[in-house]
C-alpha atoms as a PDB file:
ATOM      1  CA  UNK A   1       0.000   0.000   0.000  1.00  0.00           C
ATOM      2  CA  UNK A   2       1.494   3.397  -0.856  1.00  0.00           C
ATOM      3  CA  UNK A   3       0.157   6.216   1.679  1.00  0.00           C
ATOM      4  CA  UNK A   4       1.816   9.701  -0.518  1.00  0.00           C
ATOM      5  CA  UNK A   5       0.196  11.955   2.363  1.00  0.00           C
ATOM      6  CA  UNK A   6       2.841  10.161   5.131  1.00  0.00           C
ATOM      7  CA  UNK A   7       6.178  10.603   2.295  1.00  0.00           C
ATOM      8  CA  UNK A   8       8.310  12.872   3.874  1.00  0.00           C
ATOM      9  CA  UNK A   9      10.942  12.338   0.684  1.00  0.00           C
ATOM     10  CA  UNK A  10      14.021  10.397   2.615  1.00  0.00           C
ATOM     11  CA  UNK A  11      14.335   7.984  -0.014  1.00  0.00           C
ATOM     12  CA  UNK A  12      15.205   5.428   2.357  1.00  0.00           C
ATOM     13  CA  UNK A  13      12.653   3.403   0.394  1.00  0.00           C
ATOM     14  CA  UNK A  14      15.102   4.256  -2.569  1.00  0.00           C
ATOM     15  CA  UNK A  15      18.181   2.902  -0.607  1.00  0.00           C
ATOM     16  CA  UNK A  16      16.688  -0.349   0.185  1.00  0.00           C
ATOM     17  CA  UNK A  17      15.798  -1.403  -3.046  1.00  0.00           C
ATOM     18  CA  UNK A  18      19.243  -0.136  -4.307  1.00  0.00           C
ATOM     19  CA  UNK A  19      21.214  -2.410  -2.175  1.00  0.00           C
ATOM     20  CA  UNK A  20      18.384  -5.129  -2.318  1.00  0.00           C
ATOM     21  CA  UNK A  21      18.619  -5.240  -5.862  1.00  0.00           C
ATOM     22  CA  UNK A  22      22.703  -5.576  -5.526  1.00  0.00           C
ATOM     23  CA  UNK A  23      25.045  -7.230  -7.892  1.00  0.00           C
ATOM     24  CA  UNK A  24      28.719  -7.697  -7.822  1.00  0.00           C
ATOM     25  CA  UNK A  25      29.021  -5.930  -4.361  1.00  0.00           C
ATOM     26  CA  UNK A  26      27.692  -2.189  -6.032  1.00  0.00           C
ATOM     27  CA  UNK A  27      23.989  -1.099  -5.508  1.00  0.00           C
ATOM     28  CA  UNK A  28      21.441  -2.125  -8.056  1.00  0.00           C
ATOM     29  CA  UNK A  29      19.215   1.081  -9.388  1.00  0.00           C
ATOM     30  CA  UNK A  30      16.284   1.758  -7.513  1.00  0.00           C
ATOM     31  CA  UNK A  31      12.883  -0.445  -8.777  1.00  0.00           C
ATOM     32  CA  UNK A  32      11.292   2.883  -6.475  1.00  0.00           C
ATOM     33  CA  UNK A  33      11.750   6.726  -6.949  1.00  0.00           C
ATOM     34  CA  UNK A  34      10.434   9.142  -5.560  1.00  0.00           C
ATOM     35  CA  UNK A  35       9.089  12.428  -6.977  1.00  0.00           C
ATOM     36  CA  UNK A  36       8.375  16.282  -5.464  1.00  0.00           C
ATOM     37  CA  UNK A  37       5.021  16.786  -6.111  1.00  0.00           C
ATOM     38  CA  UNK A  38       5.100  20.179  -4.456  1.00  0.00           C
ATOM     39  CA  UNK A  39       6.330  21.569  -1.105  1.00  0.00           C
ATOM     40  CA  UNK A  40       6.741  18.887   1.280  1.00  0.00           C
ATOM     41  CA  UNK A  41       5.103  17.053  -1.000  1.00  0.00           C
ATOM     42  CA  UNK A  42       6.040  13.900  -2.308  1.00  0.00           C
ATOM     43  CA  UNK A  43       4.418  10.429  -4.567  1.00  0.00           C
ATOM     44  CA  UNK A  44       6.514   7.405  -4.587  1.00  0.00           C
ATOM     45  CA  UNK A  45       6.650   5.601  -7.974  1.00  0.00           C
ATOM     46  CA  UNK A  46       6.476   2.016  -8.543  1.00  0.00           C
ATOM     47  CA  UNK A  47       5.002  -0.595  -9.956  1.00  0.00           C
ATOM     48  CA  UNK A  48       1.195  -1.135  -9.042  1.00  0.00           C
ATOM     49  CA  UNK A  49       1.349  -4.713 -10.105  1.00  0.00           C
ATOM     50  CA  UNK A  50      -1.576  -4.170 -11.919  1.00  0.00           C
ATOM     51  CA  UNK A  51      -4.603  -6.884 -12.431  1.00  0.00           C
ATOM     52  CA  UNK A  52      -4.592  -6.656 -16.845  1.00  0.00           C
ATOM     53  CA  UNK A  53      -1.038  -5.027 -17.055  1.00  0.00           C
ATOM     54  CA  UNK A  54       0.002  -2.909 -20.006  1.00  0.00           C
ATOM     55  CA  UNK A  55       3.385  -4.270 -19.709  1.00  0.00           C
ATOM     56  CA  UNK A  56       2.657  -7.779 -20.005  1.00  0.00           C
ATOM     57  CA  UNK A  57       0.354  -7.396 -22.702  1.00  0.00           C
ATOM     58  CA  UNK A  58       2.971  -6.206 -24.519  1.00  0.00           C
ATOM     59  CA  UNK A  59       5.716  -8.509 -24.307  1.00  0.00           C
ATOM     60  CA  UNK A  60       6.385 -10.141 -27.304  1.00  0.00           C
ATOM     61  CA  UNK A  61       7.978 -13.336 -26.043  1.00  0.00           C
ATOM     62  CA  UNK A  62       6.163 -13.140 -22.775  1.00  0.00           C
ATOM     63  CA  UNK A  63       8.900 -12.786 -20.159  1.00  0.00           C
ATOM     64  CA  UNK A  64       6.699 -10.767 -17.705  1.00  0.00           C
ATOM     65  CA  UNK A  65       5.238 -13.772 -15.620  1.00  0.00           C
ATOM     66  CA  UNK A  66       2.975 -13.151 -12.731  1.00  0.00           C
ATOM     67  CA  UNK A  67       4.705 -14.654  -9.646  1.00  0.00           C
ATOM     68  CA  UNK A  68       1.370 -17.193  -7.521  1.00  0.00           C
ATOM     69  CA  UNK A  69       3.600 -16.986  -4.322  1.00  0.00           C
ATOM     70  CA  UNK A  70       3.723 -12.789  -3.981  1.00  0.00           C
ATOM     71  CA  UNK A  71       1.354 -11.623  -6.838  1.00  0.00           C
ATOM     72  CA  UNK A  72       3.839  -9.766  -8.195  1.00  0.00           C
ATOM     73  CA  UNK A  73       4.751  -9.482 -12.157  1.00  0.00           C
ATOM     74  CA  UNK A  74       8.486 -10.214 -12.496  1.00  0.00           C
ATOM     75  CA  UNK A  75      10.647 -10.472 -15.345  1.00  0.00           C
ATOM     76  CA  UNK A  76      12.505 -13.689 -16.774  1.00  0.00           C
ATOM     77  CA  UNK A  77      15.881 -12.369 -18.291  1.00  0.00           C
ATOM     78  CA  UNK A  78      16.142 -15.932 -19.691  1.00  0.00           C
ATOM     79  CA  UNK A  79      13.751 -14.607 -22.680  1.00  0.00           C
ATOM     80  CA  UNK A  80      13.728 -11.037 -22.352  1.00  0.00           C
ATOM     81  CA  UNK A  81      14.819  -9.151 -25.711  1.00  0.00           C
ATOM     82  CA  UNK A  82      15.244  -5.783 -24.355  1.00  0.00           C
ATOM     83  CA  UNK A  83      12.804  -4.352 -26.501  1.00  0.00           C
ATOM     84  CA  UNK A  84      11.597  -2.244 -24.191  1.00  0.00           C
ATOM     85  CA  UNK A  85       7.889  -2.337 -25.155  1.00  0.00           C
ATOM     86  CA  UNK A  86       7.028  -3.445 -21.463  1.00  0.00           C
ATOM     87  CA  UNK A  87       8.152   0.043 -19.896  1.00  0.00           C
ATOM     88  CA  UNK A  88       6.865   1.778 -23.490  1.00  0.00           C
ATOM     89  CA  UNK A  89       3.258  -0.171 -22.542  1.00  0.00           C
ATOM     90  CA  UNK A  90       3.052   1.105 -18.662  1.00  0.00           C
ATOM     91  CA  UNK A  91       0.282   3.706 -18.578  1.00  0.00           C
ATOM     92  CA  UNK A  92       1.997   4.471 -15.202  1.00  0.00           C
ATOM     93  CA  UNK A  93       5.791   5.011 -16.044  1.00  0.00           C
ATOM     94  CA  UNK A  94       6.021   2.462 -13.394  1.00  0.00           C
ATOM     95  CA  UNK A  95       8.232   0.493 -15.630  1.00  0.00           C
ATOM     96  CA  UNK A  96      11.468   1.146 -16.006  1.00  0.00           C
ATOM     97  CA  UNK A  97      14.349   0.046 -18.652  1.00  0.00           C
ATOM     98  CA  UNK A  98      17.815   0.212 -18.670  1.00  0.00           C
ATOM     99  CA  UNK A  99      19.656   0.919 -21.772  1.00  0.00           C
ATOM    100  CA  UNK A 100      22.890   0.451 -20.513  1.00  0.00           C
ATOM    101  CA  UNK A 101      22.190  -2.932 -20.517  1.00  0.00           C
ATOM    102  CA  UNK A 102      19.032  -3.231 -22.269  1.00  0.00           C
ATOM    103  CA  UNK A 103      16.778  -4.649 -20.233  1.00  0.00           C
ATOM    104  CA  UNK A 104      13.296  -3.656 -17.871  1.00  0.00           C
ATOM    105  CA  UNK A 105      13.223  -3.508 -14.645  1.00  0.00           C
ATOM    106  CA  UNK A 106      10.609  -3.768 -11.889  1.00  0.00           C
ATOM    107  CA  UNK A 107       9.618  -4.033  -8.426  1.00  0.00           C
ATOM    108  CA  UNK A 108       9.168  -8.049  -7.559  1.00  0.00           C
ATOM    109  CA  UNK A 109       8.264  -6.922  -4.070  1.00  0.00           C
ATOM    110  CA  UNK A 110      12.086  -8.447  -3.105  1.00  0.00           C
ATOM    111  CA  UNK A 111      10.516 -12.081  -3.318  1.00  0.00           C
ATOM    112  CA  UNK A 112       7.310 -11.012  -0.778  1.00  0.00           C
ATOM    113  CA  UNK A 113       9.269  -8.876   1.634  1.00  0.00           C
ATOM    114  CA  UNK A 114       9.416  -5.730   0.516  1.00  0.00           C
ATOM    115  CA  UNK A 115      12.520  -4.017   1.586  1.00  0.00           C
ATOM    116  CA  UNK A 116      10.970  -0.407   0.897  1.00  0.00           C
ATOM    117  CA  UNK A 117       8.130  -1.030   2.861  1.00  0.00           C
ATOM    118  CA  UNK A 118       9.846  -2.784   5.814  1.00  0.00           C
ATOM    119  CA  UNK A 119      12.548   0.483   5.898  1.00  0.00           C
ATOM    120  CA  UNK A 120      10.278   3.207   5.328  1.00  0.00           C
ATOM    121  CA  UNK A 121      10.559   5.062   9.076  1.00  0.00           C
ATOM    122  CA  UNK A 122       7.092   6.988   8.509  1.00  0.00           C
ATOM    123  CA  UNK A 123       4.833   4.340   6.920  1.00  0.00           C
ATOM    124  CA  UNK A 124       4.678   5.431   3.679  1.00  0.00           C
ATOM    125  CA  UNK A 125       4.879   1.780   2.376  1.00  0.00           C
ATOM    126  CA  UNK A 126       3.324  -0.723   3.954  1.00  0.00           C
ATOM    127  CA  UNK A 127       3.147  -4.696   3.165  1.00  0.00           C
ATOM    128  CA  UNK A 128       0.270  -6.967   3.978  1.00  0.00           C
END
């Protein structure tokens, strides 16, 4: 559940997906950013996991697969293209893709613990 009116902006939502998402002992990038919407105002972006999603839908060799454990739509590298039509599909912007390396990526709620969520310090982010 994202609760905008409790963001203060810390980004320490930001930081735990960073080093959740790490690889080869750096920081992976952020599957969460967050955005000024105003003074003291702040909306945190991310994926909404969403029931029909654009992104899926769009995948032409459908490597966005719905995980039945966490609900959550995650991305199998294994066939991924890096055509970026996924992230070009999201309605939200919630999808993002790296052309440095040419591939999407995505929140996967870190496997149905969401390390956002359990670090935010004002409850901005909650989990089940």
């Amino acid at each position: 559940m994202v609760r905008p009116y409790r963001c203060v902006g810390c980004r320490t939502c930001e930081v735990a997906c960073s080093f959740t998402h790490a690889a080869f002992g750096r920081p992976g990038r952020s599957r969460i950013r967050i955005h000024a919407a105003g003074e003291n105002k702040f909306v945190q972006v991310t994926c909404l996991q969403c029931v029909n999603a654009a992104c899926v839908a769009a995948c032409p060799v459908n490597a966005l697969v719905r995980n039945k454990e966490t609900g959550a739509i995650e991305v199998d590298y294994r066939r991924c293209v890096g055509c970026a039509l996924c992230a070009q599909a999201c309605p939200f912007g919630h999808m993002f893709f790296d052309a440095a390396v040419r591939r999407p990526e995505k929140c996967d709620l870190c496997g149905g613990n969401p390390a956002c969520a359990m670090f935010c310090p004002h409850g901005a982010l909650l989990w089940r």
